[in-house]
N, C-alpha and C. Protein backbone atom coordinates (compact mmCIF):
# COMPACT_ATOMS: atom_id res chain seq x y z
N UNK A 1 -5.88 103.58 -179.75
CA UNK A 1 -5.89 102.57 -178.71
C UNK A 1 -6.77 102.98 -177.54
N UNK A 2 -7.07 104.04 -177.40
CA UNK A 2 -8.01 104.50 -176.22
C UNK A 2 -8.88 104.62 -176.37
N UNK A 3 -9.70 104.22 -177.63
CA UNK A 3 -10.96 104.07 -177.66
C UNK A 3 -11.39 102.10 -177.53
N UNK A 4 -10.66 102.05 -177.89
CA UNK A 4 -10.50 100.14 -177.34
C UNK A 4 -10.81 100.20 -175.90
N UNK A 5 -9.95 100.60 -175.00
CA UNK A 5 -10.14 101.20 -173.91
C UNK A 5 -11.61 101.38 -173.19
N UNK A 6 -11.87 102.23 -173.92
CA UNK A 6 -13.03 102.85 -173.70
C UNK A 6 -14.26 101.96 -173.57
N UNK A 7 -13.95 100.94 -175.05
CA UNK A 7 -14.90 100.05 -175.51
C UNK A 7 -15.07 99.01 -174.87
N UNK A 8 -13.82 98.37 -174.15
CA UNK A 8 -14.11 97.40 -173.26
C UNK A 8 -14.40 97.68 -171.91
N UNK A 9 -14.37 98.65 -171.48
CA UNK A 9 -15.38 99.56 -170.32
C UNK A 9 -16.60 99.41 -170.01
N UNK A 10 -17.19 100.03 -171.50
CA UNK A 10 -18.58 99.75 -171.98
C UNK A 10 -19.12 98.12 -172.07
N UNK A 11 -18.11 97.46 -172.57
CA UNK A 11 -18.58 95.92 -172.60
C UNK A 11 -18.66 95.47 -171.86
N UNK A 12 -17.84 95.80 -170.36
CA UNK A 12 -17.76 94.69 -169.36
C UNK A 12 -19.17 95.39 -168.64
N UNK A 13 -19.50 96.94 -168.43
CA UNK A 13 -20.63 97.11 -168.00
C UNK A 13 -21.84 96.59 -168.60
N UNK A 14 -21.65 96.14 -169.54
CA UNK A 14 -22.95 95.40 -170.26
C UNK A 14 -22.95 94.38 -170.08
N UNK A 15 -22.03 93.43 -169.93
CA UNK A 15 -21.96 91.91 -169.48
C UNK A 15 -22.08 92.06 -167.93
N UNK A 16 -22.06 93.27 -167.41
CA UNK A 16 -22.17 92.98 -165.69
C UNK A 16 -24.06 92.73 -165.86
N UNK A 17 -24.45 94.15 -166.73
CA UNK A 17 -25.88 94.73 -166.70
C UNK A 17 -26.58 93.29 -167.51
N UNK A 18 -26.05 92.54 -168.20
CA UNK A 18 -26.78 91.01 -168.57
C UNK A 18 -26.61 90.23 -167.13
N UNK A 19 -25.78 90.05 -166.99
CA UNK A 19 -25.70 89.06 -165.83
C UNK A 19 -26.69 88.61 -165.02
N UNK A 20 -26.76 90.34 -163.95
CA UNK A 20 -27.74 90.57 -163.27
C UNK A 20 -28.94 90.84 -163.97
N UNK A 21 -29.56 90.92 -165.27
CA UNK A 21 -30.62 91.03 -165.66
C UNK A 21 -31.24 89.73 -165.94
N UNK A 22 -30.03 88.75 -166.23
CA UNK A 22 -30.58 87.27 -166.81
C UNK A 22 -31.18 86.51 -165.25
N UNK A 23 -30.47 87.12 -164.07
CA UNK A 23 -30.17 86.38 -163.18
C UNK A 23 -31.87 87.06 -162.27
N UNK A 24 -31.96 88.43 -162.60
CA UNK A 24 -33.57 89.00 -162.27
C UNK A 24 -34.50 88.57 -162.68
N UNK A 25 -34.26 87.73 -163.78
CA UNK A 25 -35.38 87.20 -164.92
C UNK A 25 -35.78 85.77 -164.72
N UNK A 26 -34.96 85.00 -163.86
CA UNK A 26 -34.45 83.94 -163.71
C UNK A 26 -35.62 83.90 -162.13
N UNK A 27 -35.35 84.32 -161.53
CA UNK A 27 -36.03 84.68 -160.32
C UNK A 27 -37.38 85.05 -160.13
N UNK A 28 -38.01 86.34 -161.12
CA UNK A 28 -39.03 85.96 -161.49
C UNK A 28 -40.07 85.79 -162.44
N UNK A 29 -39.56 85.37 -163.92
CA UNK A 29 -40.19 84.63 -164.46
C UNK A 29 -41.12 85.83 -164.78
N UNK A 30 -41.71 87.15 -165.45
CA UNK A 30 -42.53 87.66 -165.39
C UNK A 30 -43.33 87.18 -166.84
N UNK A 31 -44.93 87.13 -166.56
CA UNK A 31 -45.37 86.77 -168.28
C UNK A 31 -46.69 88.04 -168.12
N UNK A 32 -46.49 88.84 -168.98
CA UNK A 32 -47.65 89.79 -169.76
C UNK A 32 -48.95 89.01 -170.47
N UNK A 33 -50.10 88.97 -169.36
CA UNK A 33 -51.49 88.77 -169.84
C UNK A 33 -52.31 90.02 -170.13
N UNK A 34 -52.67 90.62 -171.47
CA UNK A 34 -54.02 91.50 -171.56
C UNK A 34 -55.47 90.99 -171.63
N UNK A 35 -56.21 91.56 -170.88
CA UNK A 35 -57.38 91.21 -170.93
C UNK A 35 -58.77 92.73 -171.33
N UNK A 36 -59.10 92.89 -172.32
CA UNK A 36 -59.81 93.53 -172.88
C UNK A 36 -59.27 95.11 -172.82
N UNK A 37 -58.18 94.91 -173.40
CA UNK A 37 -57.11 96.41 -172.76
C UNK A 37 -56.52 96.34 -171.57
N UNK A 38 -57.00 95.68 -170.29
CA UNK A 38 -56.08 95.99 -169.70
C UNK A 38 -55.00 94.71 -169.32
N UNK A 39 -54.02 95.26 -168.61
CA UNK A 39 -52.66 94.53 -169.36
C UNK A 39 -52.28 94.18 -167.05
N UNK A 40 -51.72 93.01 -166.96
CA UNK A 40 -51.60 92.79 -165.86
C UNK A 40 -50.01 91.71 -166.16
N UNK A 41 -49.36 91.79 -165.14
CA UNK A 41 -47.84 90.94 -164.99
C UNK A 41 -48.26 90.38 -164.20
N UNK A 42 -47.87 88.20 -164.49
CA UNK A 42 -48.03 87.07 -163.32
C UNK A 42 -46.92 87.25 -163.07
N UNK A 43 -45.97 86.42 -162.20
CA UNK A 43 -44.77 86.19 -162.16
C UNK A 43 -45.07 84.57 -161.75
N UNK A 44 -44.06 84.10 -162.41
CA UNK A 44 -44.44 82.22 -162.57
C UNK A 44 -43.04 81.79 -161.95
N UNK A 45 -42.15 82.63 -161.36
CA UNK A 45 -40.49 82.30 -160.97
C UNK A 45 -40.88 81.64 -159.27
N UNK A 46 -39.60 81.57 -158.57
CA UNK A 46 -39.48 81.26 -157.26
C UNK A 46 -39.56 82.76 -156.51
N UNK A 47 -40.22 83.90 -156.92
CA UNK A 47 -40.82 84.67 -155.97
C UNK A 47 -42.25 84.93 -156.05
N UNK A 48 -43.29 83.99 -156.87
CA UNK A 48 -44.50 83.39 -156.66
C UNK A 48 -44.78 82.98 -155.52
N UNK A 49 -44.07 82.77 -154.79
CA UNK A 49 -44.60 82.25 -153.21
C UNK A 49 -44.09 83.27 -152.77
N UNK A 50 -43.58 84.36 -152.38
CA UNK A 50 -43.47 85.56 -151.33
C UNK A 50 -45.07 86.43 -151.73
N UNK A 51 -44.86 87.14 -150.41
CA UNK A 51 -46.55 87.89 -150.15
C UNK A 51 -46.21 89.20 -151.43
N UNK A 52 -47.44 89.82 -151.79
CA UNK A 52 -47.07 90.85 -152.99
C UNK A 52 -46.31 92.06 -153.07
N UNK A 53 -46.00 92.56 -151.74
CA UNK A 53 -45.37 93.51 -151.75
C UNK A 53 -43.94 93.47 -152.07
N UNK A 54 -43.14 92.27 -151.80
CA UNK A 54 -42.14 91.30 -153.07
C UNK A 54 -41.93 91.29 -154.16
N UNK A 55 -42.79 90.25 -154.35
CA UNK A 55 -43.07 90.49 -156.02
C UNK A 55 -43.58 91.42 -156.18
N UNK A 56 -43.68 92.99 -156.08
CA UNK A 56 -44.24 93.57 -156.71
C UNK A 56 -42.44 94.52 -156.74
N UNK A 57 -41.95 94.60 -155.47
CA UNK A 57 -40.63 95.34 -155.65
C UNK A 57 -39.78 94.57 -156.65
N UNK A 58 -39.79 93.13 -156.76
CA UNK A 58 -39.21 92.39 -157.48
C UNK A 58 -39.42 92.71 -159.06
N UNK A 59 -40.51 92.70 -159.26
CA UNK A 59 -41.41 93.29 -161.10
C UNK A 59 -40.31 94.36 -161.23
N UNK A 60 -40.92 95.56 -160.27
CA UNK A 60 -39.79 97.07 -160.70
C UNK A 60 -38.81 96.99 -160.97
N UNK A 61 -37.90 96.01 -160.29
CA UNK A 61 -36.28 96.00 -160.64
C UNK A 61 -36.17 95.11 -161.62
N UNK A 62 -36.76 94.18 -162.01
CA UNK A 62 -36.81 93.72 -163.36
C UNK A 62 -37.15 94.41 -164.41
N UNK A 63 -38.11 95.03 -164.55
CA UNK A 63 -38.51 96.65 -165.06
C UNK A 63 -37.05 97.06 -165.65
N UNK A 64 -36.53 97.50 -164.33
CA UNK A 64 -35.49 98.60 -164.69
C UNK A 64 -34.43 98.26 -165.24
N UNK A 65 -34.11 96.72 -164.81
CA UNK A 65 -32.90 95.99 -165.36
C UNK A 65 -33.22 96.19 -166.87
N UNK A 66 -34.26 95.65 -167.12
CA UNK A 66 -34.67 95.31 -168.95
C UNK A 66 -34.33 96.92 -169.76
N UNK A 67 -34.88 98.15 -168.73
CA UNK A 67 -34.56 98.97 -169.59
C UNK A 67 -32.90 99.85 -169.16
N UNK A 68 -32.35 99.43 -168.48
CA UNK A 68 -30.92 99.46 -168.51
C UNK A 68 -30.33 98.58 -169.74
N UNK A 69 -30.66 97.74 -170.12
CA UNK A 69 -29.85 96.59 -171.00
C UNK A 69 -30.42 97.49 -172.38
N UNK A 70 -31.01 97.61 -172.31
CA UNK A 70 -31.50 98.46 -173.86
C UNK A 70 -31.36 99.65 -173.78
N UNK A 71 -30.60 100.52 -172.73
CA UNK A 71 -29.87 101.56 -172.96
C UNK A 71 -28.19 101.01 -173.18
N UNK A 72 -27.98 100.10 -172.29
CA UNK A 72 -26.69 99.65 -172.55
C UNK A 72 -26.35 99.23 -174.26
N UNK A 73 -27.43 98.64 -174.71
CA UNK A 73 -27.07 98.41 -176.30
C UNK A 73 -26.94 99.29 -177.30
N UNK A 74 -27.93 100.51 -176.94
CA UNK A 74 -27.68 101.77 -177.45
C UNK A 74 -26.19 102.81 -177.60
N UNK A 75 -26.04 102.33 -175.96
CA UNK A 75 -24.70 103.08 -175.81
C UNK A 75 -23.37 102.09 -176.97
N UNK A 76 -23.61 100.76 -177.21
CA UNK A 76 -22.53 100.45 -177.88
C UNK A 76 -22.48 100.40 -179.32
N UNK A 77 -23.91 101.19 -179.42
CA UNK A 77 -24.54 100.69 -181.35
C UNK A 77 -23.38 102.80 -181.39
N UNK A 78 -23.76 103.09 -180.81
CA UNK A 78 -23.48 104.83 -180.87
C UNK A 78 -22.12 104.86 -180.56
N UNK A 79 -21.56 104.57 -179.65
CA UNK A 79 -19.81 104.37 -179.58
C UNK A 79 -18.88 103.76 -181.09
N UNK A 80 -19.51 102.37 -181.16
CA UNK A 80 -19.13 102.37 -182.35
C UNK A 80 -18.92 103.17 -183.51
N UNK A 81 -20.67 103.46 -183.78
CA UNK A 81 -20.85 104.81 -185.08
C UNK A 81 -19.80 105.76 -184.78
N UNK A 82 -19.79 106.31 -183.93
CA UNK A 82 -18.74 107.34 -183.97
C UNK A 82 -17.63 107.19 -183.92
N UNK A 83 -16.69 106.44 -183.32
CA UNK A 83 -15.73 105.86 -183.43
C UNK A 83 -15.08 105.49 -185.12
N UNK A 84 -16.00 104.43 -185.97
CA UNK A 84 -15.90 104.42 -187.03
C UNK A 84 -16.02 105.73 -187.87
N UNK A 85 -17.07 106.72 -187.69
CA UNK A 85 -17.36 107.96 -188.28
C UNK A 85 -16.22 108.64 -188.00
N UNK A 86 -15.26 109.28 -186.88
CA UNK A 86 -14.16 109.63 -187.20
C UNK A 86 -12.89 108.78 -187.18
């Protein structure tokens, strides 16, 4: 029973870490253009109109959200395995 526990710990931090990631994404809209190798982020959301130093803090924490959520999925693909494994 205490790994149930455990597990819905992990879940609700991942439904917090979607939330706020859907809700970062939502805001600004980022789209990946490359142009002859090099690779540049628009943002097409409602922080398109703030000056760049904004949107540019805004990009990073979207950044970081995206790769929080794909550590968060990791952490529940590996809880499981082991859990089931013993």
């Amino acid at each position: 029973m205490k790994e149930m526990q455990v597990y819905s710990k992990i879940l609700l931090q991942t439904c917090f870490v979607d939330i706020v990631g859907i809700c970062m994404f939502v805001v600004s809209q980022p789209v990946y253009i490359s142009d002859n190798g090099v690779g540049t982020t628009w943002n097409y959301g409602p922080i398109h109109f703030l000056p760049n130093p904004w949107q540019s803090i805004i990009l990073r924490i979207n950044n970081f959200m995206a790769r929080v959520t794909s550590l968060n999925v990791c952490t529940l693909f590996i809880y499981r395995y082991l859990v089931v494994v013993r």
